[in-house]
N, C-alpha and C. Protein backbone atom coordinates (compact mmCIF):
# COMPACT_ATOMS: atom_id res chain seq x y z
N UNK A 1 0.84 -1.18 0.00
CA UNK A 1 0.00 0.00 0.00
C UNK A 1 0.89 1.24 0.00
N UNK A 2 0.45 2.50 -0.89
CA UNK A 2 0.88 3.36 -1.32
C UNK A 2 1.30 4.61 0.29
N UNK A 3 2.37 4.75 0.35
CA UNK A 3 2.21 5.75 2.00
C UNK A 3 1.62 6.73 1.95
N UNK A 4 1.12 7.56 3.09
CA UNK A 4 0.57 8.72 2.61
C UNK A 4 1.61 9.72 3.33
N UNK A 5 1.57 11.13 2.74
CA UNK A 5 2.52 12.35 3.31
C UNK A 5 1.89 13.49 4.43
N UNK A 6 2.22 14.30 4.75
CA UNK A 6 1.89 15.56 5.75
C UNK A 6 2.82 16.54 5.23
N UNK A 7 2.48 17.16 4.84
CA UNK A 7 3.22 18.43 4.23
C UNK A 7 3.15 19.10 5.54
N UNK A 8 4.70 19.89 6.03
CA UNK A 8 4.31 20.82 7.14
C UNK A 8 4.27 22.30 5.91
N UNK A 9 3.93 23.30 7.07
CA UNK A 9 3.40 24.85 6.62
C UNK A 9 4.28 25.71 5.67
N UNK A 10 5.50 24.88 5.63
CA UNK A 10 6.38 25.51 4.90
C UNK A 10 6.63 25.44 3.65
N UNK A 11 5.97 24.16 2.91
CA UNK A 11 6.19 23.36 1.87
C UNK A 11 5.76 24.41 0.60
N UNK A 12 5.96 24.47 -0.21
CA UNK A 12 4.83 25.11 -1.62
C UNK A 12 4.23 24.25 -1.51
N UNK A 13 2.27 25.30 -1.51
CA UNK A 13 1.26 23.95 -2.78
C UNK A 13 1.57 23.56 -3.80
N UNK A 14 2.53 23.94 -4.84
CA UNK A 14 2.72 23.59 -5.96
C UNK A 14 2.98 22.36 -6.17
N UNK A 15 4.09 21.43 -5.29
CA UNK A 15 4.46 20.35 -4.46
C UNK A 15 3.42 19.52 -4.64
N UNK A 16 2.35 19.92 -3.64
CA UNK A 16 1.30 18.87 -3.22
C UNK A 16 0.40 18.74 -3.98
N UNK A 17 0.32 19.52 -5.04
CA UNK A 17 -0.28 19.36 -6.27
C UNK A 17 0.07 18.52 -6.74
N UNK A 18 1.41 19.04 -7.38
CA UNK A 18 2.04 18.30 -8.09
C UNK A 18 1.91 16.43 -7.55
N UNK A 19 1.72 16.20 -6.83
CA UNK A 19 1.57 14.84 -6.09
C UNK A 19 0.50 14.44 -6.13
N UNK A 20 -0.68 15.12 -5.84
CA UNK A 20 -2.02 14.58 -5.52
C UNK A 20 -2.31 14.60 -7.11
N UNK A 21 -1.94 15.03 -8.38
CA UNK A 21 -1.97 15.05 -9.44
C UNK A 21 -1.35 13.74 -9.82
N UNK A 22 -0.29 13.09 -9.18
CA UNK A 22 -0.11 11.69 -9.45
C UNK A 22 -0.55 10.75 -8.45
N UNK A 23 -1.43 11.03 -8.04
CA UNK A 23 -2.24 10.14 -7.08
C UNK A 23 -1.70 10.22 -5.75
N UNK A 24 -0.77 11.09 -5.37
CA UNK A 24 -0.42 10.19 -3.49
C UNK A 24 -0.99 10.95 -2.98
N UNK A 25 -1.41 10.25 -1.99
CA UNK A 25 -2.34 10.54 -0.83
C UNK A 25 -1.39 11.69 -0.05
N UNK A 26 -1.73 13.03 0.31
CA UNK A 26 -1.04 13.88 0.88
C UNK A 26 -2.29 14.77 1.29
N UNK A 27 -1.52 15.31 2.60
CA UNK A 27 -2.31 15.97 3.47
C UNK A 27 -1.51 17.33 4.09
N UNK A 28 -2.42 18.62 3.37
CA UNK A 28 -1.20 19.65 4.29
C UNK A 28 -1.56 19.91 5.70
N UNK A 29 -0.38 20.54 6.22
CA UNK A 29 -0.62 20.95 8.00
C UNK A 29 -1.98 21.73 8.32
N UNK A 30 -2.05 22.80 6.91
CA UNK A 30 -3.35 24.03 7.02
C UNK A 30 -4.23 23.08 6.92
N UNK A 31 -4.61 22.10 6.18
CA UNK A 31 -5.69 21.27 6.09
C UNK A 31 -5.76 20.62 7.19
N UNK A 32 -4.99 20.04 7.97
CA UNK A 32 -5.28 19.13 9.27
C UNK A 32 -5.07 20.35 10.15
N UNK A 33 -5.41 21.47 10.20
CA UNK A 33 -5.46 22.37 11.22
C UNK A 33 -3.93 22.39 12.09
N UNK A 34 -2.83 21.71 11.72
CA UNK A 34 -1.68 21.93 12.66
C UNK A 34 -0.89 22.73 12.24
N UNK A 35 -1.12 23.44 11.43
CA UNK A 35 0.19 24.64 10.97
C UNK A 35 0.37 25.74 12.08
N UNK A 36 0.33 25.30 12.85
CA UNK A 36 0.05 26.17 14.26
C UNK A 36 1.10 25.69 14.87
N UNK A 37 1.28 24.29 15.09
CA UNK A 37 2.02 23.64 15.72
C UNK A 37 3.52 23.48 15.53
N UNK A 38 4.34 23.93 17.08
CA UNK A 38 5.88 23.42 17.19
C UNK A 38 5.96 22.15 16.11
N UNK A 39 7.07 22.64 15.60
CA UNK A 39 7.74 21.32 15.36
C UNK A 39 7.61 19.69 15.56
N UNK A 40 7.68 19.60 17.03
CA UNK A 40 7.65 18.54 17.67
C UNK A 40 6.62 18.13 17.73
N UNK A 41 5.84 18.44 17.87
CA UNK A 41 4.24 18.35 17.97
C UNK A 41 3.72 18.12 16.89
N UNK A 42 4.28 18.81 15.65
CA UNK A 42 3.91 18.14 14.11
C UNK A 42 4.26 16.90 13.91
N UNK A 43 5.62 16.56 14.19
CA UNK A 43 5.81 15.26 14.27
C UNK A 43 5.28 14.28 14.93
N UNK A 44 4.65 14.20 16.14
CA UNK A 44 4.04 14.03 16.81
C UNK A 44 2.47 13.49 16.26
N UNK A 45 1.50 14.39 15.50
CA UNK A 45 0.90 14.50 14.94
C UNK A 45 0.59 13.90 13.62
N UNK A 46 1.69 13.62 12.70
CA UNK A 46 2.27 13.37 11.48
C UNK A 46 2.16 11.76 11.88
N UNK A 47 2.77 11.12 13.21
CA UNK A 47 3.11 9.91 13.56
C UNK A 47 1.45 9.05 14.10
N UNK A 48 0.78 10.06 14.15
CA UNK A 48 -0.38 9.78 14.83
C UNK A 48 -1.17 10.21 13.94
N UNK A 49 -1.31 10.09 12.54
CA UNK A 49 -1.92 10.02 11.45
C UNK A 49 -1.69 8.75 10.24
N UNK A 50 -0.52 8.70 11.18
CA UNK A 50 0.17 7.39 9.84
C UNK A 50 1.15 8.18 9.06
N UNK A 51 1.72 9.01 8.85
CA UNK A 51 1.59 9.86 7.51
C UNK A 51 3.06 9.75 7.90
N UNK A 52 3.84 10.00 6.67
CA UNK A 52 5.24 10.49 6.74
C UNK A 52 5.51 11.80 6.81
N UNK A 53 6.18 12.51 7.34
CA UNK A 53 6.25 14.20 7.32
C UNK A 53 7.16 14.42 6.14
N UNK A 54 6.87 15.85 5.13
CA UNK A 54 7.63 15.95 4.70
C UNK A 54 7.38 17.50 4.40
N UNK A 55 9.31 17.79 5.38
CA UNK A 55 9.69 19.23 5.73
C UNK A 55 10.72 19.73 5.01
N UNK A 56 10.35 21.04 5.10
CA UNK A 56 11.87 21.86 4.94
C UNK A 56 12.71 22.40 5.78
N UNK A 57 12.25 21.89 6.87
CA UNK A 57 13.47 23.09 8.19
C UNK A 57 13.80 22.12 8.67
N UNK A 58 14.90 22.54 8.65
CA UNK A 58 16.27 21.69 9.39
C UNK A 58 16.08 21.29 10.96
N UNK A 59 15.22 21.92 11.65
CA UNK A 59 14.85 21.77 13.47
C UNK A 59 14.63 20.46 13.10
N UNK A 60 13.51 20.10 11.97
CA UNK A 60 13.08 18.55 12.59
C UNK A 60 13.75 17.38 12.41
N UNK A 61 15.48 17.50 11.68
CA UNK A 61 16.14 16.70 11.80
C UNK A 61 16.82 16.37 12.95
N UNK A 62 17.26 17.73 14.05
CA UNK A 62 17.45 17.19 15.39
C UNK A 62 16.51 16.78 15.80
N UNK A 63 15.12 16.98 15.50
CA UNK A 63 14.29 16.25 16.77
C UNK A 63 13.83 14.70 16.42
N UNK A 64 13.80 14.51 15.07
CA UNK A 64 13.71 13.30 14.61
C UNK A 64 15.25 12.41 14.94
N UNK A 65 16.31 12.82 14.78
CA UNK A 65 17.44 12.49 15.56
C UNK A 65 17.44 12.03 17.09
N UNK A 66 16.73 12.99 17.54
CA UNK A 66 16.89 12.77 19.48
C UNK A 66 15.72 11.98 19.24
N UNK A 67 14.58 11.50 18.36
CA UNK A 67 13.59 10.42 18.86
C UNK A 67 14.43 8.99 18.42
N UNK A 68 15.28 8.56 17.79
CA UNK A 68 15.66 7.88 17.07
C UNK A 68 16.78 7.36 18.33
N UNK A 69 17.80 8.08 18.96
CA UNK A 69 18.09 7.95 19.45
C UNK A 69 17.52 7.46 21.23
N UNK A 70 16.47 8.37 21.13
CA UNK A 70 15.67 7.96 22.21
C UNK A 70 14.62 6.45 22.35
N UNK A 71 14.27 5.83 21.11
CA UNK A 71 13.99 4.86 21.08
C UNK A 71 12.33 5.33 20.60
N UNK A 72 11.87 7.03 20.54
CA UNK A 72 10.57 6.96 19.85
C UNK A 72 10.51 6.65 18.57
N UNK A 73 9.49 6.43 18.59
CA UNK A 73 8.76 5.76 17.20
C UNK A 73 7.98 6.32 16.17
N UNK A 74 7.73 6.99 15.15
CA UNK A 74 7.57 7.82 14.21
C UNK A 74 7.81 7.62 13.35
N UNK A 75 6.08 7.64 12.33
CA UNK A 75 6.21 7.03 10.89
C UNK A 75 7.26 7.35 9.99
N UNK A 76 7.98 8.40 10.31
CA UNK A 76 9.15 8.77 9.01
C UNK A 76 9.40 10.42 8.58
N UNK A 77 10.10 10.87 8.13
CA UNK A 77 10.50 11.73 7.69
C UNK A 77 11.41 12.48 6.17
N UNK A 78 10.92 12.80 5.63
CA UNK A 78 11.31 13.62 4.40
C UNK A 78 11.53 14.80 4.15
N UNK A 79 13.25 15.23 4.02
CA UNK A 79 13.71 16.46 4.17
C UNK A 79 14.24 16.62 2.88
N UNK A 80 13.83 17.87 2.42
CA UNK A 80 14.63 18.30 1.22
C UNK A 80 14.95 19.89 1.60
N UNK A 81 16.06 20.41 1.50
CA UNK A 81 16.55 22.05 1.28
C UNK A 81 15.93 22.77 0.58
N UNK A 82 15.12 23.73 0.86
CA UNK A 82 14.36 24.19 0.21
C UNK A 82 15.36 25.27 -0.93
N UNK A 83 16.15 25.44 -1.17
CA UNK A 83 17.05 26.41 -1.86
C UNK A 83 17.84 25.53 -2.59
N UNK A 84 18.11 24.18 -2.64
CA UNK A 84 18.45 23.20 -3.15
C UNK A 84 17.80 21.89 -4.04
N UNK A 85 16.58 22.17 -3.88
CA UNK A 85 15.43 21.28 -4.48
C UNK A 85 14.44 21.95 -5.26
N UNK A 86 14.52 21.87 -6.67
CA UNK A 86 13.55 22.45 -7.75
C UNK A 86 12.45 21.37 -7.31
N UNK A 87 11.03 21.99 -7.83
CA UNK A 87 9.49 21.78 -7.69
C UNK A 87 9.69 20.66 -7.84
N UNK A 88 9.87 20.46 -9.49
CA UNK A 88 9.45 19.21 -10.23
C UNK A 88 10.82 17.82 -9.59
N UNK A 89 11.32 18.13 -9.10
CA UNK A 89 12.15 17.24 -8.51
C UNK A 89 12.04 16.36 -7.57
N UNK A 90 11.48 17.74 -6.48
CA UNK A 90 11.03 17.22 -5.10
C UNK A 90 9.45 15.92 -5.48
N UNK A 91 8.76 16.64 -6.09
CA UNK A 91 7.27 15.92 -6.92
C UNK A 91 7.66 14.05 -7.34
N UNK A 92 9.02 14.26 -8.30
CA UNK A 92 9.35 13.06 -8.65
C UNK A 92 9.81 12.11 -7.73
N UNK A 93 10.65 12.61 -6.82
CA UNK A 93 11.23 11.75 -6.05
C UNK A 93 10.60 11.57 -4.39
N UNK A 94 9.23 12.07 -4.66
CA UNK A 94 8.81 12.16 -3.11
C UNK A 94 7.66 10.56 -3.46
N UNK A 95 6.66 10.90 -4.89
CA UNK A 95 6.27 10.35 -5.74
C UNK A 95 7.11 8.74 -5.67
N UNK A 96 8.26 8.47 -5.85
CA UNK A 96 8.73 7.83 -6.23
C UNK A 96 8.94 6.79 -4.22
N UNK A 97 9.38 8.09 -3.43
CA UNK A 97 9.87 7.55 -1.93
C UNK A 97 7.71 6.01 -1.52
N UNK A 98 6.90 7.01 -1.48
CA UNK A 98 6.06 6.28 -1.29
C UNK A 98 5.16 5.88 -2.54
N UNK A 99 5.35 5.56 -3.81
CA UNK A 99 5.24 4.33 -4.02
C UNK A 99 6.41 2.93 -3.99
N UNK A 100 7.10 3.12 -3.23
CA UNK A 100 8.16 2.02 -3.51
C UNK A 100 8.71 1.72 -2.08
N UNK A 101 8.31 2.17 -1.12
CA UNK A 101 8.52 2.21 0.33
C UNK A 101 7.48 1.42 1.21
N UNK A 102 7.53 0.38 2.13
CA UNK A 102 6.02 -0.05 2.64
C UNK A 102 6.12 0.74 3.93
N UNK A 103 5.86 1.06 4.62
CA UNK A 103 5.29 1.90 6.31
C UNK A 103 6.38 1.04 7.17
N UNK A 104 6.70 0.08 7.23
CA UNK A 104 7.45 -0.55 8.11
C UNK A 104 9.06 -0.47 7.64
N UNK A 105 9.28 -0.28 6.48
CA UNK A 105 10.50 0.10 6.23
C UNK A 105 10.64 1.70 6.47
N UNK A 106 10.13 2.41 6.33
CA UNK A 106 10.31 3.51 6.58
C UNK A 106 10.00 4.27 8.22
N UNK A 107 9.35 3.75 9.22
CA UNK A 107 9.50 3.73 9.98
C UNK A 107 10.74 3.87 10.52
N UNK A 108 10.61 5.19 11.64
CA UNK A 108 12.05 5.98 12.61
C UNK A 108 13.01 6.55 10.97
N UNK A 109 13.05 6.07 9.89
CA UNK A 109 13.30 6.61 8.90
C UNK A 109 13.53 8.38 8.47
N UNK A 110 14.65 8.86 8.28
CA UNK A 110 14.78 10.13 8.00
C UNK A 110 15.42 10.06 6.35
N UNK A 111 14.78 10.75 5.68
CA UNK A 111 15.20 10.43 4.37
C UNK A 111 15.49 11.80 3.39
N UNK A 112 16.18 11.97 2.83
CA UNK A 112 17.01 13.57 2.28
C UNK A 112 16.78 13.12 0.71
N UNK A 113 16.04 14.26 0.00
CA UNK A 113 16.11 14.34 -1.33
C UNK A 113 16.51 15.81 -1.79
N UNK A 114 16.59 15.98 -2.73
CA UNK A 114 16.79 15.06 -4.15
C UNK A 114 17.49 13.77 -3.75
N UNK A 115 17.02 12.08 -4.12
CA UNK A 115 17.54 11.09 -4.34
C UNK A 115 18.83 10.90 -4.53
């Protein structure tokens, strides 16, 4: 089964277009009402949706770091640089992370694109 995403508040719609235009199931923060929410708490949130997060700020690699290390558990994570990752790139290879990924492999998972 295909994973689904959480865009946090920072992401372009263009992105999640671009995705829900090839079918993946994605969900932004403004739509689930958490674009409000710390960091941690998105993740948090993200993990307690099923959903993989997928950010652009660098905070949630330490905190996905200190859960990893800490032994929490959290569906996954997807970081790309936002000054380093064109639209259609991020689209292909996010596209590409959950159809070819099952939930249990990606699990505690932190994952950096462009591919």
């Amino acid at each position: 089964m295909p994973l689904r995403l959480l865009m946090d508040q920072h992401v372009p719609q263009v992105i999640t277009t671009g995705l829900r235009i090839r079918g993946v199931d994605v969900q932004t923060a403004f739509e689930d009402r958490s674009h409000e929410f710390d960091d941690e708490k998105l993740l948090v949130r993200a993990n307690s949706l099923g959903r993989i997060l997928f950010t652009q700020d660098d905070d949630l690699l330490a905190i996905a770091q200190r859960w990893q290390r800490d032994g929490n558990l959290f569906a996954g994570l997807v970081y790309g640089h936002q000054l380093k990752l064109p639209i259609g790139r991020a689209v292909a290879d996010l596209e590409i992370l959950m159809n070819c990924v099952t939930a249990e492999e990606f699990q505690n998972r932190v994952e950096f694109i462009p591919l």
